[in-house]
N, C-alpha and C. Protein backbone atom coordinates (compact mmCIF):
# COMPACT_ATOMS: atom_id res chain seq x y z
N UNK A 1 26.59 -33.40 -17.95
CA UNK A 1 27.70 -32.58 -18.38
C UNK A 1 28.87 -32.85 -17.43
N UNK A 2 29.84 -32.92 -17.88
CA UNK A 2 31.28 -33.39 -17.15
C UNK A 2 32.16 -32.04 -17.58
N UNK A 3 32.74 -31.77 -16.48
CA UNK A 3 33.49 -30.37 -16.38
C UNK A 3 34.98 -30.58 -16.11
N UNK A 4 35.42 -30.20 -17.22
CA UNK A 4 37.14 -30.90 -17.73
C UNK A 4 37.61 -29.52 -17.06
N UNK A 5 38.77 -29.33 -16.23
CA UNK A 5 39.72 -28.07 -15.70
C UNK A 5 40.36 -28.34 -17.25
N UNK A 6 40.15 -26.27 -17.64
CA UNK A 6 40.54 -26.41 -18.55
C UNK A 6 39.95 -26.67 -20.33
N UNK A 7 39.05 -26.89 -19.86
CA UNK A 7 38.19 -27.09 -21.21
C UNK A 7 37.63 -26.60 -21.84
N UNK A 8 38.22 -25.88 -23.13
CA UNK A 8 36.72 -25.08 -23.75
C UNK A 8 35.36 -25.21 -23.92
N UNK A 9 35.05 -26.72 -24.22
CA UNK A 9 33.90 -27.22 -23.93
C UNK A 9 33.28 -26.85 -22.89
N UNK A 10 33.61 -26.86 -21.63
CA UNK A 10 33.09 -26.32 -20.48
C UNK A 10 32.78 -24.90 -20.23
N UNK A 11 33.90 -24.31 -20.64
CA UNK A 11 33.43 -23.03 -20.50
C UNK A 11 32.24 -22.28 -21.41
N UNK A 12 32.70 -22.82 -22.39
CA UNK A 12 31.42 -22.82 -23.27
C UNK A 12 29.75 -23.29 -22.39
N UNK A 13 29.87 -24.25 -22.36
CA UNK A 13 28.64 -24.79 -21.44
C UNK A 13 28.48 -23.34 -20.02
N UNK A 14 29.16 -23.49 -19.32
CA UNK A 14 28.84 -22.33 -18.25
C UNK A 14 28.40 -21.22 -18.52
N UNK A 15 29.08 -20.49 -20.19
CA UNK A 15 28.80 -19.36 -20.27
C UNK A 15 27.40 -18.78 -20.57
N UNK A 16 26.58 -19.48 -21.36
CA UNK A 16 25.70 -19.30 -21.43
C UNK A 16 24.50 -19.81 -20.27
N UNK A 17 24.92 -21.12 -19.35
CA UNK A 17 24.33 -20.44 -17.70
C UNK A 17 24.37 -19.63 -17.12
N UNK A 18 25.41 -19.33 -17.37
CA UNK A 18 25.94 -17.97 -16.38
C UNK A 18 25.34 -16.39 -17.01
N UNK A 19 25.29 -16.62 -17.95
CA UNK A 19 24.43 -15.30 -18.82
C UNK A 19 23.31 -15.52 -18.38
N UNK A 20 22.76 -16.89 -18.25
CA UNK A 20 21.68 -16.95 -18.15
C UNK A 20 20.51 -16.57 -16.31
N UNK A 21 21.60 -16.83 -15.78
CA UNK A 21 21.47 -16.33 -14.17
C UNK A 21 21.77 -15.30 -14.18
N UNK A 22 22.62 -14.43 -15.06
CA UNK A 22 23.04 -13.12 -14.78
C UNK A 22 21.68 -12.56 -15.16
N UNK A 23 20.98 -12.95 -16.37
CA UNK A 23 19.95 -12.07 -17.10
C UNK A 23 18.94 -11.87 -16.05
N UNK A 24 18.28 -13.62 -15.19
CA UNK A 24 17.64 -13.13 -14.05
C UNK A 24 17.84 -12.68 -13.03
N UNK A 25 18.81 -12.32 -12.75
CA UNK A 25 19.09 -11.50 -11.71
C UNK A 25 18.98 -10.07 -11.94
N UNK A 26 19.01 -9.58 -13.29
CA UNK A 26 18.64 -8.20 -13.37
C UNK A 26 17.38 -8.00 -13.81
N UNK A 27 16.51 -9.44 -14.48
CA UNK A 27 15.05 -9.12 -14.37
C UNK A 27 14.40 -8.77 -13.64
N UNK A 28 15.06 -9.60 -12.22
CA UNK A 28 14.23 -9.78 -10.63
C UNK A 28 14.57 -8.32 -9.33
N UNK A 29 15.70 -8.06 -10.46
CA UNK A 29 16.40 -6.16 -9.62
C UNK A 29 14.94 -5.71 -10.37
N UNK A 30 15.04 -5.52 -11.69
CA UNK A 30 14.24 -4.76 -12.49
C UNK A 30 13.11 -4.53 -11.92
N UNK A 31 12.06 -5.97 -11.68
CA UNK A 31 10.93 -6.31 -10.68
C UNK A 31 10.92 -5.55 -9.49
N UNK A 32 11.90 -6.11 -8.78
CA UNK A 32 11.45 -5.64 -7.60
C UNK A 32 11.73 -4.17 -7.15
N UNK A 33 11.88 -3.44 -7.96
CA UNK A 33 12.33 -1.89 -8.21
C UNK A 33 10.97 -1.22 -8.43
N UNK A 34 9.98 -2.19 -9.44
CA UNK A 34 9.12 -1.57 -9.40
C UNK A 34 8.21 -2.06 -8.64
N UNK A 35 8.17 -2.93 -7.91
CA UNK A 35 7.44 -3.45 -6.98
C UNK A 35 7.68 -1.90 -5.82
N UNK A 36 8.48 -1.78 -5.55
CA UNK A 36 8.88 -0.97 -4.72
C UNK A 36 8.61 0.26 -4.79
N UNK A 37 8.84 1.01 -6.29
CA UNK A 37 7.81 1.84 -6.18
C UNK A 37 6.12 1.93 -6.18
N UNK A 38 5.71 0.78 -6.70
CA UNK A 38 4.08 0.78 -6.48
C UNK A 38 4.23 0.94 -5.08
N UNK A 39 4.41 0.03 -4.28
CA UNK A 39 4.39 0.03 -3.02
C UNK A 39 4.54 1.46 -2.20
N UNK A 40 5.57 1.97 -2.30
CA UNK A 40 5.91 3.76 -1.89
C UNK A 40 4.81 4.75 -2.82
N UNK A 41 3.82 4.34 -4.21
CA UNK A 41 3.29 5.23 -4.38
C UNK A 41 1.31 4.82 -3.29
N UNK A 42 1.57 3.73 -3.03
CA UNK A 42 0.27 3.12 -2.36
C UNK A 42 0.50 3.75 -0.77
N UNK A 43 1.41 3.67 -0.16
CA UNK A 43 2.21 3.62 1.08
C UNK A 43 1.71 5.14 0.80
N UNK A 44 1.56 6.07 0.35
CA UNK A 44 1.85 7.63 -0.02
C UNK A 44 0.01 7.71 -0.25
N UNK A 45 -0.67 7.41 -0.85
CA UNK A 45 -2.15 7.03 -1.15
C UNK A 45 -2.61 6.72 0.14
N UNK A 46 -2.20 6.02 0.59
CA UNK A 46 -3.21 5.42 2.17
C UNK A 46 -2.87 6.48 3.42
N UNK A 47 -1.26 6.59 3.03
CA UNK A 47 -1.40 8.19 3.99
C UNK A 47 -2.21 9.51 3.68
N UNK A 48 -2.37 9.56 2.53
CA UNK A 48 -3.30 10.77 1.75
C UNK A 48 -4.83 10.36 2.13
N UNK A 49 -5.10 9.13 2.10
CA UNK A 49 -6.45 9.37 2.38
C UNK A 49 -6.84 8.86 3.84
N UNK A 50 -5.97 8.69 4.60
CA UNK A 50 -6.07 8.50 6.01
C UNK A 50 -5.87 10.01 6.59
N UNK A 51 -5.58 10.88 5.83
CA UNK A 51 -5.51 11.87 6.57
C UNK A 51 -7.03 13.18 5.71
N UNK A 52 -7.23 12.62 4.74
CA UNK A 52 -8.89 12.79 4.33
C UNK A 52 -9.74 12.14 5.62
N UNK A 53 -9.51 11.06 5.84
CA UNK A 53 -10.83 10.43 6.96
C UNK A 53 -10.29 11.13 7.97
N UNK A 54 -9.47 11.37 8.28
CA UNK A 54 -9.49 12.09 9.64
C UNK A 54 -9.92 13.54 9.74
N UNK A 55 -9.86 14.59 8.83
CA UNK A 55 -10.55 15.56 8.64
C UNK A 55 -11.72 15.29 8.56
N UNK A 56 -12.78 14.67 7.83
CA UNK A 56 -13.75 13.85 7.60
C UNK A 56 -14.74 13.69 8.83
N UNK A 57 -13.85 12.71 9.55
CA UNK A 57 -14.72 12.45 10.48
C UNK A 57 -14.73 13.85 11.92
N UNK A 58 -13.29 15.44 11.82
CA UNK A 58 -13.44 15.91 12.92
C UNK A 58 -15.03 16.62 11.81
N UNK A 59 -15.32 16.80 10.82
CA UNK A 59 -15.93 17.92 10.62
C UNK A 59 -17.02 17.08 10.55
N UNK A 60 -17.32 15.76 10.80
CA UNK A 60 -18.55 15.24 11.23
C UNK A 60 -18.81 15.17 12.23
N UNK A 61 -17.92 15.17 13.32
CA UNK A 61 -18.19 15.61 14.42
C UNK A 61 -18.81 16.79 14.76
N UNK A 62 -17.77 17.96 14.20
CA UNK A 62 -18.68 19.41 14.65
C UNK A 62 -19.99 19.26 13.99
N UNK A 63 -20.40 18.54 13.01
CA UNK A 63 -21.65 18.66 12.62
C UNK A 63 -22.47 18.23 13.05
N UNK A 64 -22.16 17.27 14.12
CA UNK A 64 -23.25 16.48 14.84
C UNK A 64 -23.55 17.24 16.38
N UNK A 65 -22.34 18.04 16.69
CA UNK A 65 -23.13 18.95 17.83
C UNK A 65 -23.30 20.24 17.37
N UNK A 66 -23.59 20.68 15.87
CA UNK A 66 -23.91 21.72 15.68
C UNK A 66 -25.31 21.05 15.26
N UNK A 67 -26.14 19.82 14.97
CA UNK A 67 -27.13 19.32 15.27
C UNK A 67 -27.66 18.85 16.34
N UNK A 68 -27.29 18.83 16.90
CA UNK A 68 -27.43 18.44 18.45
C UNK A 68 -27.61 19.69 19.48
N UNK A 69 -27.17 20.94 18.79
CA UNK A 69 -27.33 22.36 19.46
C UNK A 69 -29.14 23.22 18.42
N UNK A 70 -28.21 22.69 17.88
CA UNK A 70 -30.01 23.24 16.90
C UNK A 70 -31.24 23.00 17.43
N UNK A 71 -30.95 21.21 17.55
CA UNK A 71 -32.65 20.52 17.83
C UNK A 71 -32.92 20.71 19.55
N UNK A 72 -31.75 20.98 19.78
CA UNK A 72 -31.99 22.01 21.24
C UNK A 72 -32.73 22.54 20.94
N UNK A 73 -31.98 23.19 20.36
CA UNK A 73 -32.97 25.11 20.10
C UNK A 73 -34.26 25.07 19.61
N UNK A 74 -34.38 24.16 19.06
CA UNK A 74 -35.68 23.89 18.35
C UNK A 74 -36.72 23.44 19.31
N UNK A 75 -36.22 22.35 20.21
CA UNK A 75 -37.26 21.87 21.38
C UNK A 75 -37.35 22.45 22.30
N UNK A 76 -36.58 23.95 22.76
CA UNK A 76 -36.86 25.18 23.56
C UNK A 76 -38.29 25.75 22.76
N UNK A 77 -37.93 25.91 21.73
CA UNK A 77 -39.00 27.12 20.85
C UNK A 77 -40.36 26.24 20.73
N UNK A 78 -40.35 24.98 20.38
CA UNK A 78 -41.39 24.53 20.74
C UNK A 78 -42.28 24.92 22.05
N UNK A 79 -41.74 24.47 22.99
CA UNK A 79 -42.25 24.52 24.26
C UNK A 79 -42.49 25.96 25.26
């Protein structure tokens, strides 16, 4: 393609590149918009359940020295 200053021919030719880069450029906004929210609703999920394991594991804790106080008690009463 040869680009005459001035040419309808040409502009013709550009315009529909140029539509055509314009279109992906608002596909790839479009995309990455929702890329972005998956991301912020996952980002929001891993904080939700990082803060499940951390409750999780304090109340497995108390449960392990409220087993650990029992089988005390238990190997007193034995003996």
């Amino acid at each position: 393609m040869i680009l005459e200053t001035g040419s309808g021919s040409s502009e013709q030719a550009l315009n529909p590149l140029w539509q055509s880069l314009v279109q992906q450029q608002r596909d790839k906004t479009i995309a990455l918009a929702e890329k972005s929210a998956l991301r912020s609703g996952y980002e929001a999920s891993v904080a939700q359940l990082t803060q499940e394991i951390n409750g999780l594991q304090s109340a497995l804790a108390e449960k392990r020295t409220e087993e650990y106080r029992l089988a005390k008690h238990v190997s007193q009463l034995e003996q």
